[in-house]
Protein backbone atom coordinates (compact mmCIF):
# COMPACT_ATOMS: atom_id res chain seq x y z
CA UNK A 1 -51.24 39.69 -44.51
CA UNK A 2 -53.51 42.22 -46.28
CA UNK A 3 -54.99 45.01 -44.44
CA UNK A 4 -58.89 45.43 -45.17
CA UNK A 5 -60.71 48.56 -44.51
CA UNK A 6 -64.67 48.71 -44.31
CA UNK A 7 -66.60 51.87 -45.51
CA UNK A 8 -69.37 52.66 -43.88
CA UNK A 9 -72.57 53.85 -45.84
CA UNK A 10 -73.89 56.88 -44.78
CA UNK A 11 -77.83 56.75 -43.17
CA UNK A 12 -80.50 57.79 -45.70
CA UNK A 13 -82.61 60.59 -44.36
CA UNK A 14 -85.93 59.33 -42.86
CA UNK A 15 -88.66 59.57 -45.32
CA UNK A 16 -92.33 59.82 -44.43
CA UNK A 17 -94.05 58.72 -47.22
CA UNK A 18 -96.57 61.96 -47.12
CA UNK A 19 -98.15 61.03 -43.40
CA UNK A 20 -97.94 65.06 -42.18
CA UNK A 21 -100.23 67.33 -40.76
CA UNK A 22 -100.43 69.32 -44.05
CA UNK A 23 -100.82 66.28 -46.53
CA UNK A 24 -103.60 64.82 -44.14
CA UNK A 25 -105.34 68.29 -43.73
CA UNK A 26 -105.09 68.77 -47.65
CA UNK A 27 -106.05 64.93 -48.56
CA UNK A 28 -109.36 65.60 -45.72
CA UNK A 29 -110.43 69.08 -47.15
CA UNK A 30 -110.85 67.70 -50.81
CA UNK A 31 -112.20 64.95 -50.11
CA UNK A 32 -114.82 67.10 -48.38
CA UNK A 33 -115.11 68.73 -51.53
CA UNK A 34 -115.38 66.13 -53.82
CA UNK A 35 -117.96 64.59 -52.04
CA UNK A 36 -120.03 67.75 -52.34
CA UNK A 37 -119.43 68.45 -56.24
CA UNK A 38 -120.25 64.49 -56.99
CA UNK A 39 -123.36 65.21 -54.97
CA UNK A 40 -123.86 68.56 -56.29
CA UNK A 41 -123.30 66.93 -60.04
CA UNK A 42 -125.93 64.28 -59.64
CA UNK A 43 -128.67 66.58 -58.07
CA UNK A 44 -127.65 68.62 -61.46
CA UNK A 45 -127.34 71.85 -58.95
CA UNK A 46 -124.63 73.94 -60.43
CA UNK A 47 -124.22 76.29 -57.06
CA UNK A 48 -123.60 73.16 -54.78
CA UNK A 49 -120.91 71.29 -57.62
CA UNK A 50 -119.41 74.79 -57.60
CA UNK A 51 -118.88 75.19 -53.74
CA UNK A 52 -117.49 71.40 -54.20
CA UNK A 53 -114.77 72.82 -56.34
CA UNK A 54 -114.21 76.16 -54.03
CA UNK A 55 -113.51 73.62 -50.90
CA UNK A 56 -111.26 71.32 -53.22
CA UNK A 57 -109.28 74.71 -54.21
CA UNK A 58 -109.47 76.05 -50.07
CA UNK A 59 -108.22 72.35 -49.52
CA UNK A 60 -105.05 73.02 -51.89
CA UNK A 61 -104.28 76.11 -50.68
CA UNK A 62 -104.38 75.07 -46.80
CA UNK A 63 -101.85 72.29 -47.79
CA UNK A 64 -99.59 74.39 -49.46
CA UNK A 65 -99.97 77.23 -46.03
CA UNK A 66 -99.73 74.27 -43.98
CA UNK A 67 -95.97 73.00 -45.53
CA UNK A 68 -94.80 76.27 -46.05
CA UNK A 69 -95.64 76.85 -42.27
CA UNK A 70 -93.47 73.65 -41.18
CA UNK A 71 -95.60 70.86 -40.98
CA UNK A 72 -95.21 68.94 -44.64
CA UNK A 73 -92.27 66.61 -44.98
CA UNK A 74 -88.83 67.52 -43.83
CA UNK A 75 -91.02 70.85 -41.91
CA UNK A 76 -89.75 72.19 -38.53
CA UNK A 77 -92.74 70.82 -36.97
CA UNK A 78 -92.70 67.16 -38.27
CA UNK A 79 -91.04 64.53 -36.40
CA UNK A 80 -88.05 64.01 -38.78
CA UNK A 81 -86.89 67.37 -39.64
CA UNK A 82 -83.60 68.29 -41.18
């Protein structure tokens, strides 16, 4: 009789798909600004598209402070950290 071993696959770590703090913050914040640049662009008012695009850029840059703070994917303050 044959002896037959079994080999165990180890877990894959726990992906989130992107559902953080910092992706939601980042994803809300632009969307902010995108909605005032359209509006902005179709009133022709260069001041208003341009504070569109400053809140779009603010939006990046809290998203990037936000994960390097811990709470983007795999972050010390998401629910499935490493």
């Amino acid at each position: 009789m044959s002896k037959q071993t079994v080999e165990m696959v180890p877990d894959l770590p726990h992906t989130n798909h992107g559902n953080t703090i910092a992706s939601w913050a980042m994803l809300g914040i632009i969307t902010l600004g995108f909605l005032v640049a359209a509006i902005g662009f179709d009133l022709s008012s260069t001041p208003i598209f341009i504070v569109g695009v400053a809140i779009m850029l603010i939006g990046l840059v809290a998203g990037l402070v936000l994960r390097a703070a811990g709470y983007g994917q795999g972050g010390k303050h998401t629910k499935y950290h490493h």
